[in-house]
PDBML (XML) file of the C-alpha atoms, coordinates in Angstrom:
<?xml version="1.0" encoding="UTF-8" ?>
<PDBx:datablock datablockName="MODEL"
   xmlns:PDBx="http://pdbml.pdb.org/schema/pdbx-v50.xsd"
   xmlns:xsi="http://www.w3.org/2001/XMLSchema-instance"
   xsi:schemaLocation="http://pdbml.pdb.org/schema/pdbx-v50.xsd pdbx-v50.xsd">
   <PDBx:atom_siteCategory>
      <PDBx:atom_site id="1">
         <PDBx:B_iso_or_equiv>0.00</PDBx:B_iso_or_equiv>
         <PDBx:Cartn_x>2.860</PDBx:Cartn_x>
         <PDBx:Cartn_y>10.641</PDBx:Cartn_y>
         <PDBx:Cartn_z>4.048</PDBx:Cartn_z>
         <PDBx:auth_asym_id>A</PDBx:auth_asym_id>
         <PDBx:auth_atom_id>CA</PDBx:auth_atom_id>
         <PDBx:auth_comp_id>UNK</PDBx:auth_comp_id>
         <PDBx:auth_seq_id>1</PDBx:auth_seq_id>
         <PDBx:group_PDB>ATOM</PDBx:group_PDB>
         <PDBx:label_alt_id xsi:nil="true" />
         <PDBx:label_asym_id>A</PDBx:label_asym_id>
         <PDBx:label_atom_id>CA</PDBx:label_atom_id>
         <PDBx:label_comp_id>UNK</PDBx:label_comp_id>
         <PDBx:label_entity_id>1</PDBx:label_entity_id>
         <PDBx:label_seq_id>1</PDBx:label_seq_id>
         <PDBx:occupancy>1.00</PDBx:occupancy>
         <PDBx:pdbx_PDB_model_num>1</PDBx:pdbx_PDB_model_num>
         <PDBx:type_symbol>C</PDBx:type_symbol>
      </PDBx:atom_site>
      <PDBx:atom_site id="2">
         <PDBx:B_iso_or_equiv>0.00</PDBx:B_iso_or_equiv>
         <PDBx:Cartn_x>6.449</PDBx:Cartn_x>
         <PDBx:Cartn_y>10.620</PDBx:Cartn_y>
         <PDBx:Cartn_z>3.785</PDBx:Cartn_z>
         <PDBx:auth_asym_id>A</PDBx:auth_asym_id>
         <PDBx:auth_atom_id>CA</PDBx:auth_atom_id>
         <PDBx:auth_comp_id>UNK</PDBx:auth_comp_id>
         <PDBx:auth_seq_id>2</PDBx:auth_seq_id>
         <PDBx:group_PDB>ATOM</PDBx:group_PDB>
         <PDBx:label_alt_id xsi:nil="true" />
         <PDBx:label_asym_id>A</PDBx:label_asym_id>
         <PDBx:label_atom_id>CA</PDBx:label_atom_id>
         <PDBx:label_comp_id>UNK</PDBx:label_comp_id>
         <PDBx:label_entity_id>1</PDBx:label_entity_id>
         <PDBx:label_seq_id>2</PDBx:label_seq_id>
         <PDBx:occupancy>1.00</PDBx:occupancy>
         <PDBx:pdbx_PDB_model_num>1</PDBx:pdbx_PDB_model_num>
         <PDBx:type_symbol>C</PDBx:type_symbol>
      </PDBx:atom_site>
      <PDBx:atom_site id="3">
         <PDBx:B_iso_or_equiv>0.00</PDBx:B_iso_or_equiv>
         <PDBx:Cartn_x>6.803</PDBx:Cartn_x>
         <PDBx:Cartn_y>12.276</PDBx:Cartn_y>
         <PDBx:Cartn_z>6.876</PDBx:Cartn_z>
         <PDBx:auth_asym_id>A</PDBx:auth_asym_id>
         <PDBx:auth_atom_id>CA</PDBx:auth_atom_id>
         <PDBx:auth_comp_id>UNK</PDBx:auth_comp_id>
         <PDBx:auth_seq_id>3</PDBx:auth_seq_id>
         <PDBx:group_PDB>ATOM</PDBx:group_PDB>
         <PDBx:label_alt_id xsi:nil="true" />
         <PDBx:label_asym_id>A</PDBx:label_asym_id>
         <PDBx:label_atom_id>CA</PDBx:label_atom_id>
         <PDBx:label_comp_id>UNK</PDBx:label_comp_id>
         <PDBx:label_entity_id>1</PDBx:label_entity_id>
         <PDBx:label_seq_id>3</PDBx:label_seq_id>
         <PDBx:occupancy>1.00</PDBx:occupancy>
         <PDBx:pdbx_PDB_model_num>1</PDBx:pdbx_PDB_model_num>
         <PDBx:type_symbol>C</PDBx:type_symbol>
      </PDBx:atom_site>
      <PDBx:atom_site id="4">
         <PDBx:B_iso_or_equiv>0.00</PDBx:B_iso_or_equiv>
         <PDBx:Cartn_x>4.683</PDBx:Cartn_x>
         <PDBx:Cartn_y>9.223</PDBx:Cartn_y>
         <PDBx:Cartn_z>8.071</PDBx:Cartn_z>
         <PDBx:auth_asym_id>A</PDBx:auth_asym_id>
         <PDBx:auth_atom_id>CA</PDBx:auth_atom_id>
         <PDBx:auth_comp_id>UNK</PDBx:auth_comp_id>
         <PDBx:auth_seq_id>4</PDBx:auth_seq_id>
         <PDBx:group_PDB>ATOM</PDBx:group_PDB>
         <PDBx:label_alt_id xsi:nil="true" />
         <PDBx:label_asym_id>A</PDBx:label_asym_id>
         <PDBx:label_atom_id>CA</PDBx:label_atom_id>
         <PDBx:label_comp_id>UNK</PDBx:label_comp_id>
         <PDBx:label_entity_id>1</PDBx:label_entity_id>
         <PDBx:label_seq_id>4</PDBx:label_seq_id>
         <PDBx:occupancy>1.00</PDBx:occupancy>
         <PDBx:pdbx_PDB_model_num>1</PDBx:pdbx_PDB_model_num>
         <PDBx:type_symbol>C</PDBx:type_symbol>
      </PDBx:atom_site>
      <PDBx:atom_site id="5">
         <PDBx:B_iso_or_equiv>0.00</PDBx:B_iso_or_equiv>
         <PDBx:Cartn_x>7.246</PDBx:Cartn_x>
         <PDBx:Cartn_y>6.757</PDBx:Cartn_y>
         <PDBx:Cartn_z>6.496</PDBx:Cartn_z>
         <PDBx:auth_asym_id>A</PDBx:auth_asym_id>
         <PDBx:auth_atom_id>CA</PDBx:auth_atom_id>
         <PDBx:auth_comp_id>UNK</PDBx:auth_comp_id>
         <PDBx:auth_seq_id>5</PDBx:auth_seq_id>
         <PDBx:group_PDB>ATOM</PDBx:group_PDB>
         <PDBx:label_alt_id xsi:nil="true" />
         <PDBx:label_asym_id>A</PDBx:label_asym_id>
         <PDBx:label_atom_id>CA</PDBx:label_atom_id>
         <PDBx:label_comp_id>UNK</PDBx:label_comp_id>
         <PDBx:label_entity_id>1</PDBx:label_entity_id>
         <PDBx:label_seq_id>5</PDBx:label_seq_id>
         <PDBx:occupancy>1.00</PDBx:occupancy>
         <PDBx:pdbx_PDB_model_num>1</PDBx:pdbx_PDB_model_num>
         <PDBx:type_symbol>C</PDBx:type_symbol>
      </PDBx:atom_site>
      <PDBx:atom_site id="6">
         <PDBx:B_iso_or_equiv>0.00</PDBx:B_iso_or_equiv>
         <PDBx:Cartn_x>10.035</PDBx:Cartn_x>
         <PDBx:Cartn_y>8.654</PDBx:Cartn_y>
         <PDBx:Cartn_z>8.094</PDBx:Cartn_z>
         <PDBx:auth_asym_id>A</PDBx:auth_asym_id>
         <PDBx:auth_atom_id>CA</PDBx:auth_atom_id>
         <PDBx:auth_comp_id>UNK</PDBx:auth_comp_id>
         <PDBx:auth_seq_id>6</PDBx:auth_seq_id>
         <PDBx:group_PDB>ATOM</PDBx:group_PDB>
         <PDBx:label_alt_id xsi:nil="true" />
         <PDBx:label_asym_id>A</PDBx:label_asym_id>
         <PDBx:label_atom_id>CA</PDBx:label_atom_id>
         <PDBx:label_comp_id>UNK</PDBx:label_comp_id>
         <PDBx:label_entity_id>1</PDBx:label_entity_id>
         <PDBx:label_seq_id>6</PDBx:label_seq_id>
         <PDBx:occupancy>1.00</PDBx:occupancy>
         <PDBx:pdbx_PDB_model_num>1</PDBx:pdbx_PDB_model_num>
         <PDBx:type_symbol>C</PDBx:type_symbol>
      </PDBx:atom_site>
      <PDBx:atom_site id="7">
         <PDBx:B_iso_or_equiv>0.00</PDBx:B_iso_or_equiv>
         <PDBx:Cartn_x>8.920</PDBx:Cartn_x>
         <PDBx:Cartn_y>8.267</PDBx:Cartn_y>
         <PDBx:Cartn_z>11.466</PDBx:Cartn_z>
         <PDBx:auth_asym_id>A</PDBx:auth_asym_id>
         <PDBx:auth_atom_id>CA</PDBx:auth_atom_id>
         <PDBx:auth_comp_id>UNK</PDBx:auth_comp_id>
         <PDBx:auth_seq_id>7</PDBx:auth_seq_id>
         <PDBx:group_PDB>ATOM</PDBx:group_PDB>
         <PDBx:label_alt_id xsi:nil="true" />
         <PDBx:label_asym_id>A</PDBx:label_asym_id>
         <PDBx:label_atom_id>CA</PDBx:label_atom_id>
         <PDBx:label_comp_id>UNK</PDBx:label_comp_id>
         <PDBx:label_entity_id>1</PDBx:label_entity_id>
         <PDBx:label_seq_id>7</PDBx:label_seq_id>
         <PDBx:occupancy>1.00</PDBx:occupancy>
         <PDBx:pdbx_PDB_model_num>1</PDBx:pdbx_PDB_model_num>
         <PDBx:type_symbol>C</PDBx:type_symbol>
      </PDBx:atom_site>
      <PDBx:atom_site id="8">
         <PDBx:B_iso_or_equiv>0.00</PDBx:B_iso_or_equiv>
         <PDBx:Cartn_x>7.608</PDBx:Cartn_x>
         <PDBx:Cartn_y>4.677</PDBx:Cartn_y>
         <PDBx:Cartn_z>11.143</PDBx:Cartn_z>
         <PDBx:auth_asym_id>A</PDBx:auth_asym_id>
         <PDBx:auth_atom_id>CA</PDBx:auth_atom_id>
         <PDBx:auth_comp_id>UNK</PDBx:auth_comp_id>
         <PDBx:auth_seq_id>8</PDBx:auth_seq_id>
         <PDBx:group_PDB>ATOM</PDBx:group_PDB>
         <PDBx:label_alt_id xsi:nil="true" />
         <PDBx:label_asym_id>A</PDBx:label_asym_id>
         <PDBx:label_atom_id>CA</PDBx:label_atom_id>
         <PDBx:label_comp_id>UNK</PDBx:label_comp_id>
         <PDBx:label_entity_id>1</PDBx:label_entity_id>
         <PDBx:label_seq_id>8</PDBx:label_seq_id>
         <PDBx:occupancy>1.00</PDBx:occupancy>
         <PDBx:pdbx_PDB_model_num>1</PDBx:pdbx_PDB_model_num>
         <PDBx:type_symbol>C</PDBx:type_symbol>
      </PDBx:atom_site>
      <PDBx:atom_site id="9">
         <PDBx:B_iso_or_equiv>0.00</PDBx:B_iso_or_equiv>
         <PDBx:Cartn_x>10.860</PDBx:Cartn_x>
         <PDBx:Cartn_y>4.045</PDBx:Cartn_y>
         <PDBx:Cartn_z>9.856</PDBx:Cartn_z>
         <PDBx:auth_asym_id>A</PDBx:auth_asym_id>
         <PDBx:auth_atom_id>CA</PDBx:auth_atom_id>
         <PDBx:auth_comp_id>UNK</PDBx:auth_comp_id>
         <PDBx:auth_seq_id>9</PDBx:auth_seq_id>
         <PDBx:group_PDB>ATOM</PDBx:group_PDB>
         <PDBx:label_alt_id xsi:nil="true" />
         <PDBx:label_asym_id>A</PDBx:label_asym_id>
         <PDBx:label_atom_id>CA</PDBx:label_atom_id>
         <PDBx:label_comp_id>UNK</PDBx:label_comp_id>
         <PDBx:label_entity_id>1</PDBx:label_entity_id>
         <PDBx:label_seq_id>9</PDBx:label_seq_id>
         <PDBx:occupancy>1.00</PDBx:occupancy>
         <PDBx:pdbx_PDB_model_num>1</PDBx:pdbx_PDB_model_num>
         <PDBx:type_symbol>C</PDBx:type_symbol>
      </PDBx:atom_site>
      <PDBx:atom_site id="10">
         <PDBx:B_iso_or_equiv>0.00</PDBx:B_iso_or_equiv>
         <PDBx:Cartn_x>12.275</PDBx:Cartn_x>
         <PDBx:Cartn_y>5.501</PDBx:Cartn_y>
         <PDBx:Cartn_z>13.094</PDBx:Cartn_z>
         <PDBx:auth_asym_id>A</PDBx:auth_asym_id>
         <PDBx:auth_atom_id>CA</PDBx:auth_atom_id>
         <PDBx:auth_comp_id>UNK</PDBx:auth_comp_id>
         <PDBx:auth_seq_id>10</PDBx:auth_seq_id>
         <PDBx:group_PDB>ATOM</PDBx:group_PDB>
         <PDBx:label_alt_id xsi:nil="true" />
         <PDBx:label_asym_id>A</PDBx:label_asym_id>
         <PDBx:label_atom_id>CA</PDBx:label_atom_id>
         <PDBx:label_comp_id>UNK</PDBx:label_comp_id>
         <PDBx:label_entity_id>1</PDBx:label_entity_id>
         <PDBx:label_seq_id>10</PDBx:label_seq_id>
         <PDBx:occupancy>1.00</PDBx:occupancy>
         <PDBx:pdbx_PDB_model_num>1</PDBx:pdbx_PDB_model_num>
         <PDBx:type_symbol>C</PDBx:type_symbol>
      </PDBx:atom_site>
      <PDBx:atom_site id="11">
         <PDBx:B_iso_or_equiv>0.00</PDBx:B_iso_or_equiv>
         <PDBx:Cartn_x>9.765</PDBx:Cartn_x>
         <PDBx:Cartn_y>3.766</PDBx:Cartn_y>
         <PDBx:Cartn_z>15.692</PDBx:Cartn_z>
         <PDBx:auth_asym_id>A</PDBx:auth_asym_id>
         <PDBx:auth_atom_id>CA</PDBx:auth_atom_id>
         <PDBx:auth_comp_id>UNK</PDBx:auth_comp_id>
         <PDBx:auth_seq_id>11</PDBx:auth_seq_id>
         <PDBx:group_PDB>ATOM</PDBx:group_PDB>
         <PDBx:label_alt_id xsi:nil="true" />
         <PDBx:label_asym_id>A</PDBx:label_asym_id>
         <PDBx:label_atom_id>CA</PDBx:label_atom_id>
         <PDBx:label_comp_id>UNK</PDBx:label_comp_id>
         <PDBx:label_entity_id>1</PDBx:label_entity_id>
         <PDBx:label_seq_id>11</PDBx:label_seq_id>
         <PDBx:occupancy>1.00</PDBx:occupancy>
         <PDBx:pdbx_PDB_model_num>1</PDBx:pdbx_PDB_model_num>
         <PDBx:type_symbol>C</PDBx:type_symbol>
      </PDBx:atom_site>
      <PDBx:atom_site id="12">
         <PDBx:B_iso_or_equiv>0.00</PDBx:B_iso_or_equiv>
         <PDBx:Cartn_x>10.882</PDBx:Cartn_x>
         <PDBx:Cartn_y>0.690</PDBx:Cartn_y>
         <PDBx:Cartn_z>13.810</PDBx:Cartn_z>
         <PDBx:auth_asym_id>A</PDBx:auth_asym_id>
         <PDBx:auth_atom_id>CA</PDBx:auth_atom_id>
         <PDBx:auth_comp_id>UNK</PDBx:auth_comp_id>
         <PDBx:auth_seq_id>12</PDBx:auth_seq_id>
         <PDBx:group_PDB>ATOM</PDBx:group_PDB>
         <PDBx:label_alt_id xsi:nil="true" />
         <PDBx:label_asym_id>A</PDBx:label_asym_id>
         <PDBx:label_atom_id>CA</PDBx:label_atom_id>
         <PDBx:label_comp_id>UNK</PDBx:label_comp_id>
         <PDBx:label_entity_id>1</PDBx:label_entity_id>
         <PDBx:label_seq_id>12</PDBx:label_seq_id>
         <PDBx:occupancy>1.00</PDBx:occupancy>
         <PDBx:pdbx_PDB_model_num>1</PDBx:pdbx_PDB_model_num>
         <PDBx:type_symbol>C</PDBx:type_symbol>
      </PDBx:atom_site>
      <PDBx:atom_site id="13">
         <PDBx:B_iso_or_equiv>0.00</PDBx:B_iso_or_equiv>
         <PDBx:Cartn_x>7.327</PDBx:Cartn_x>
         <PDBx:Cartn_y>-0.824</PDBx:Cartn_y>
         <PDBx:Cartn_z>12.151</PDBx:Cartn_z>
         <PDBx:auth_asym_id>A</PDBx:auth_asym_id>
         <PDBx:auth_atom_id>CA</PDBx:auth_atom_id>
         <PDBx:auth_comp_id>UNK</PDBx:auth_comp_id>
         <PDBx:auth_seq_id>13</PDBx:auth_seq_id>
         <PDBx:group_PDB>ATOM</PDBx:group_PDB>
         <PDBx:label_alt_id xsi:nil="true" />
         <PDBx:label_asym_id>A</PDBx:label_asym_id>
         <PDBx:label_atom_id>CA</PDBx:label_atom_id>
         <PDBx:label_comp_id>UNK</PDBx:label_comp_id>
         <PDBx:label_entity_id>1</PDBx:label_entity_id>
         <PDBx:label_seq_id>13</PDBx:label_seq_id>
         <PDBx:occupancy>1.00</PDBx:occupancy>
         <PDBx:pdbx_PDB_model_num>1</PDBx:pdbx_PDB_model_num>
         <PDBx:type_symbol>C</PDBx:type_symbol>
      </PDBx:atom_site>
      <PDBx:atom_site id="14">
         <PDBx:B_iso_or_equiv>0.00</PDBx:B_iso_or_equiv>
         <PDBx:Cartn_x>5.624</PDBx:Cartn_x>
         <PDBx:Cartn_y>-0.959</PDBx:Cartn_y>
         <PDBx:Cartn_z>9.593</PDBx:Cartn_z>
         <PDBx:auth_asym_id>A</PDBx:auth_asym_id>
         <PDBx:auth_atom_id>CA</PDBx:auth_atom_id>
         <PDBx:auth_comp_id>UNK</PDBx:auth_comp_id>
         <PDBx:auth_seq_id>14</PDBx:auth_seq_id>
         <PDBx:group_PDB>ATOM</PDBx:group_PDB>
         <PDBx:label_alt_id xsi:nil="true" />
         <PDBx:label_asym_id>A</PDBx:label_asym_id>
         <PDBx:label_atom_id>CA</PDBx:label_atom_id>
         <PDBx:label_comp_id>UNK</PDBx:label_comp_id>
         <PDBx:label_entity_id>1</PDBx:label_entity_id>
         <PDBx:label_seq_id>14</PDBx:label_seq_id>
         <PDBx:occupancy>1.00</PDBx:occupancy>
         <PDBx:pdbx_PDB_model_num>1</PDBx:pdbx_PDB_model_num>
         <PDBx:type_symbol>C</PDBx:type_symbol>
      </PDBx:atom_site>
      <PDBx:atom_site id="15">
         <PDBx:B_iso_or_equiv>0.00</PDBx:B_iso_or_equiv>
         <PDBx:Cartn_x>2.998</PDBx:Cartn_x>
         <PDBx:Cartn_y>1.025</PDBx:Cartn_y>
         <PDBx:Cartn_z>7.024</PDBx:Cartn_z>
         <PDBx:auth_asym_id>A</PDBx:auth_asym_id>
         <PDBx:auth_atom_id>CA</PDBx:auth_atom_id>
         <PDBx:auth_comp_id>UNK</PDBx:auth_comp_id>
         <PDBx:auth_seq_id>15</PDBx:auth_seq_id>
         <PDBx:group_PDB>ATOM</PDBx:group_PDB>
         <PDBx:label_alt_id xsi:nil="true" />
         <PDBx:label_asym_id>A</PDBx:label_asym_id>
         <PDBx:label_atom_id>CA</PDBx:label_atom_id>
         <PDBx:label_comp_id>UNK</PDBx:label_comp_id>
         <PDBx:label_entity_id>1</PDBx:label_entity_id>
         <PDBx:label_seq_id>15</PDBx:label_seq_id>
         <PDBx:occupancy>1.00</PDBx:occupancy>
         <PDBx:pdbx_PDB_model_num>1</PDBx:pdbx_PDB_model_num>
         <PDBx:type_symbol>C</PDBx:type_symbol>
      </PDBx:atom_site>
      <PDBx:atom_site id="16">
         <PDBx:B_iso_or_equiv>0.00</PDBx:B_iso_or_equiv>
         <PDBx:Cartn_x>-0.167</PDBx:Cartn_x>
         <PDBx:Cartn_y>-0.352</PDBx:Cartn_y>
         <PDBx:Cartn_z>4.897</PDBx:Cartn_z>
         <PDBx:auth_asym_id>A</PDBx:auth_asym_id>
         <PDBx:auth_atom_id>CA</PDBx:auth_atom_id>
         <PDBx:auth_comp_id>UNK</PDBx:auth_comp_id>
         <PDBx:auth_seq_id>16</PDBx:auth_seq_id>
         <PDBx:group_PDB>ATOM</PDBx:group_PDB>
         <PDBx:label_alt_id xsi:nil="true" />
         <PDBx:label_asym_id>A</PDBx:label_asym_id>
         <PDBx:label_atom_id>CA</PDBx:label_atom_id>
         <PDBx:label_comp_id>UNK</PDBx:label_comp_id>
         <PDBx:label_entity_id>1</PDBx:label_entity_id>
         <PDBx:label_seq_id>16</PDBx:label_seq_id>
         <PDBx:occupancy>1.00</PDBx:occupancy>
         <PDBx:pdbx_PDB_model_num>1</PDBx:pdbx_PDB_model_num>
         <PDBx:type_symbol>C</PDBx:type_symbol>
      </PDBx:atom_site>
      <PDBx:atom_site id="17">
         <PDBx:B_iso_or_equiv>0.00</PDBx:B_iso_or_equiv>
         <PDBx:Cartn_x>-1.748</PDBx:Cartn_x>
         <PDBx:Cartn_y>1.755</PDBx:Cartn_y>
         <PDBx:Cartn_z>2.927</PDBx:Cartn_z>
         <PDBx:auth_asym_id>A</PDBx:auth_asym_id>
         <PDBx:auth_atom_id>CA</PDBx:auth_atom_id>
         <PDBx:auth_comp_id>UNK</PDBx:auth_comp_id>
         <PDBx:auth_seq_id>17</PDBx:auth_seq_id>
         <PDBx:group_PDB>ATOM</PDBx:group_PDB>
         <PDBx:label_alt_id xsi:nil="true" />
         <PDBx:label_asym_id>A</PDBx:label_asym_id>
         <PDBx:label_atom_id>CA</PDBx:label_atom_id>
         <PDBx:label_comp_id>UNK</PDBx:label_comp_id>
         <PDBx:label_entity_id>1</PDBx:label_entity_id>
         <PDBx:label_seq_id>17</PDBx:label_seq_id>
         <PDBx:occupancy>1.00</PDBx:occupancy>
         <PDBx:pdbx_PDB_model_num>1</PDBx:pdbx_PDB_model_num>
         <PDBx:type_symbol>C</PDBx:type_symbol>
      </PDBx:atom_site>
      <PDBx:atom_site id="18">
         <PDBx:B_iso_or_equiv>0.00</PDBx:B_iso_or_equiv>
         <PDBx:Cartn_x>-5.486</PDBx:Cartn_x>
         <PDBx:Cartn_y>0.675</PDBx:Cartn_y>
         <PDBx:Cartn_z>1.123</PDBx:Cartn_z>
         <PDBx:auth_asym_id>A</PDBx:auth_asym_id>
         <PDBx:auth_atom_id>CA</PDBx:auth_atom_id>
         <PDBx:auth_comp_id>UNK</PDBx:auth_comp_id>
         <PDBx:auth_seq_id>18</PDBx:auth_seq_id>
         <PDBx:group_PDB>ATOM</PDBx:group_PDB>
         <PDBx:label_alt_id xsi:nil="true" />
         <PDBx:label_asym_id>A</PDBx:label_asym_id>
         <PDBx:label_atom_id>CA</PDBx:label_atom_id>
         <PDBx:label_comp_id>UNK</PDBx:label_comp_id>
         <PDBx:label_entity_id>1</PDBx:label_entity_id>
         <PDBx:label_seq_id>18</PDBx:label_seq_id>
         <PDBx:occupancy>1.00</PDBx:occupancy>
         <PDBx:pdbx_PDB_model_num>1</PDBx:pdbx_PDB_model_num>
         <PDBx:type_symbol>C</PDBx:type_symbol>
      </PDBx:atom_site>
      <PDBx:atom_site id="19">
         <PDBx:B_iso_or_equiv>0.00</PDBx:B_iso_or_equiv>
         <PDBx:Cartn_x>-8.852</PDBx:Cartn_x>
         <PDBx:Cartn_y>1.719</PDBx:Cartn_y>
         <PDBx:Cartn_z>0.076</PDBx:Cartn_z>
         <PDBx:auth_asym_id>A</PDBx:auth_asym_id>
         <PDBx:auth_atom_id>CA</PDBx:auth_atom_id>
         <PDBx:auth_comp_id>UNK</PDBx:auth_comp_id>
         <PDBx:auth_seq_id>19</PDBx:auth_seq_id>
         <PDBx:group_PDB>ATOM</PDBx:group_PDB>
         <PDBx:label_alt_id xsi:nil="true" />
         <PDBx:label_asym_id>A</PDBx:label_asym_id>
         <PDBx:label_atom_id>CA</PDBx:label_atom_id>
         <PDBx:label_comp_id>UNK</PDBx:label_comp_id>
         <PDBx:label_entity_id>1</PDBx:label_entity_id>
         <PDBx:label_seq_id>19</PDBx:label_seq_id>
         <PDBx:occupancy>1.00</PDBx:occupancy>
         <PDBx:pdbx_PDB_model_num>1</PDBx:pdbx_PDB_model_num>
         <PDBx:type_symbol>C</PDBx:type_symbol>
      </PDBx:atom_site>
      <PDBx:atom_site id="20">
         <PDBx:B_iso_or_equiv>0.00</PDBx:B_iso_or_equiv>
         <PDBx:Cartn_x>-11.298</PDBx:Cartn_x>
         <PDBx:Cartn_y>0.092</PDBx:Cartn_y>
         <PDBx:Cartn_z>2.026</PDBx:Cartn_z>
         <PDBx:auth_asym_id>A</PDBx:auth_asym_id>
         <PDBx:auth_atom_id>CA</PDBx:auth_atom_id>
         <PDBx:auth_comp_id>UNK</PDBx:auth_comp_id>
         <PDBx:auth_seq_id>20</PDBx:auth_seq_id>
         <PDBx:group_PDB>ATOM</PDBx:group_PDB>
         <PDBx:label_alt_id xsi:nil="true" />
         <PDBx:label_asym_id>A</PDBx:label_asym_id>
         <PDBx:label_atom_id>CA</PDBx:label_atom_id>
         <PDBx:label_comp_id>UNK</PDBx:label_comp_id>
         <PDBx:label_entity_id>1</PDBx:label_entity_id>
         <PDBx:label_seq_id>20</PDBx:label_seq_id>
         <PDBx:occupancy>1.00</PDBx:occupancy>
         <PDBx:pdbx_PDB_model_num>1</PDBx:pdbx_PDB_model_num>
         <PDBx:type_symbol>C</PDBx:type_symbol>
      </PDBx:atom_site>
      <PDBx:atom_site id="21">
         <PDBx:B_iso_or_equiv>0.00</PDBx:B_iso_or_equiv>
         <PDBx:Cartn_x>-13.803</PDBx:Cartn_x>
         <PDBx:Cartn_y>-2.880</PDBx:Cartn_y>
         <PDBx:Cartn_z>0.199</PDBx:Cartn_z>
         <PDBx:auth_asym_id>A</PDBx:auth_asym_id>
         <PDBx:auth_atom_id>CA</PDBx:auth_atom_id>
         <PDBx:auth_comp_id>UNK</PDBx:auth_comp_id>
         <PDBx:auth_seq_id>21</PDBx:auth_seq_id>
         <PDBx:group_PDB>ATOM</PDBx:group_PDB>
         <PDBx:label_alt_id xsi:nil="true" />
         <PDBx:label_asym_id>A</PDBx:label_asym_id>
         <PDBx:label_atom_id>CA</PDBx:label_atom_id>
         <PDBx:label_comp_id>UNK</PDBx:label_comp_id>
         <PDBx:label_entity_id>1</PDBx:label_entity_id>
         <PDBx:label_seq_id>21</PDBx:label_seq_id>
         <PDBx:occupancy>1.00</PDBx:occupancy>
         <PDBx:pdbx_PDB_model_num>1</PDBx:pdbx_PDB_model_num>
         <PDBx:type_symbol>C</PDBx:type_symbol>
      </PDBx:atom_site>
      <PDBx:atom_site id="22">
         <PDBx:B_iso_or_equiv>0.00</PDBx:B_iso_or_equiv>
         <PDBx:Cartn_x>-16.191</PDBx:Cartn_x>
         <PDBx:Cartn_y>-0.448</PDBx:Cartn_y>
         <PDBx:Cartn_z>0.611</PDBx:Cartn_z>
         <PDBx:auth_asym_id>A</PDBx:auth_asym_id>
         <PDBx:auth_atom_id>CA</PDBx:auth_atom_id>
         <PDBx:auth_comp_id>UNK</PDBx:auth_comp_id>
         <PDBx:auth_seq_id>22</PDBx:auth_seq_id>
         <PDBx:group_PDB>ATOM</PDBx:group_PDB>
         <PDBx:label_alt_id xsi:nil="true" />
         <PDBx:label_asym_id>A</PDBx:label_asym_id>
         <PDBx:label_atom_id>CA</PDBx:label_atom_id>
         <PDBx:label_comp_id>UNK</PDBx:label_comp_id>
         <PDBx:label_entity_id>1</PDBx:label_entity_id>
         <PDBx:label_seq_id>22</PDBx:label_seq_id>
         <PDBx:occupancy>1.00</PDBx:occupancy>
         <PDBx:pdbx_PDB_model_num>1</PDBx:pdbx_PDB_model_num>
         <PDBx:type_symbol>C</PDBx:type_symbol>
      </PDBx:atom_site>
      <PDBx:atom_site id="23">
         <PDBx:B_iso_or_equiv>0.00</PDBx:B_iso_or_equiv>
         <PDBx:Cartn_x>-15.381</PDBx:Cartn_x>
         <PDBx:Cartn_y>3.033</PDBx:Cartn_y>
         <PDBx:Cartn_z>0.430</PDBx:Cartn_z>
         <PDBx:auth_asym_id>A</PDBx:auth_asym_id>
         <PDBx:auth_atom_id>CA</PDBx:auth_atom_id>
         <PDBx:auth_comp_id>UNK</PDBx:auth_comp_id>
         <PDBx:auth_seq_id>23</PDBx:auth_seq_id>
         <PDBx:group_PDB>ATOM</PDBx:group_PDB>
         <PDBx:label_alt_id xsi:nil="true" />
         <PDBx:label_asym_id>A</PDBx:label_asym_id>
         <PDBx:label_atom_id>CA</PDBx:label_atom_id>
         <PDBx:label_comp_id>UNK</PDBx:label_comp_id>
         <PDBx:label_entity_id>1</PDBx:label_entity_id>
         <PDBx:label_seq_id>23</PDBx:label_seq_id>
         <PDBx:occupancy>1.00</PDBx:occupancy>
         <PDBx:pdbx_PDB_model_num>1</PDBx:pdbx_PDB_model_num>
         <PDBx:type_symbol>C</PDBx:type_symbol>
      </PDBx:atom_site>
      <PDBx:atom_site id="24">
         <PDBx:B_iso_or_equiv>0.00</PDBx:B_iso_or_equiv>
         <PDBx:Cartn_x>-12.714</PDBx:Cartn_x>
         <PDBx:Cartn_y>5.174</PDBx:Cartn_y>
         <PDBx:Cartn_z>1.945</PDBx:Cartn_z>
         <PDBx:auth_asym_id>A</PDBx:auth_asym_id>
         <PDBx:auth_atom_id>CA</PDBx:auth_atom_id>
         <PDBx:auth_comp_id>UNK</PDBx:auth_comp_id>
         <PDBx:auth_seq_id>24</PDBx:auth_seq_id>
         <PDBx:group_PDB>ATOM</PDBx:group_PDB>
         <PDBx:label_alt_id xsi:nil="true" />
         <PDBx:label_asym_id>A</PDBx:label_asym_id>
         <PDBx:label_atom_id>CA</PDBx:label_atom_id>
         <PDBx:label_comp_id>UNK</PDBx:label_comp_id>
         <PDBx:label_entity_id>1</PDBx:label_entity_id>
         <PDBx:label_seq_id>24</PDBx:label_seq_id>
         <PDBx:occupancy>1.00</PDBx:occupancy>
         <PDBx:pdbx_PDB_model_num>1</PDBx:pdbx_PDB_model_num>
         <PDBx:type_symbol>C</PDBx:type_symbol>
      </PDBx:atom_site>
   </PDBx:atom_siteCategory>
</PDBx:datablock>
């Protein structure tokens, strides 16, 4: 995940991270 951030950071967007209402 912080590669993840890294790279979103990089393309220039964004990142939400959430359980589902259900599950997952």
């Amino acid at each position: 995940m912080r590669i993840t951030r890294d790279m979103i950071d990089r393309l220039g967007g964004l990142i939400d991270v959430c359980n589902s209402p259900g599950a997952g």
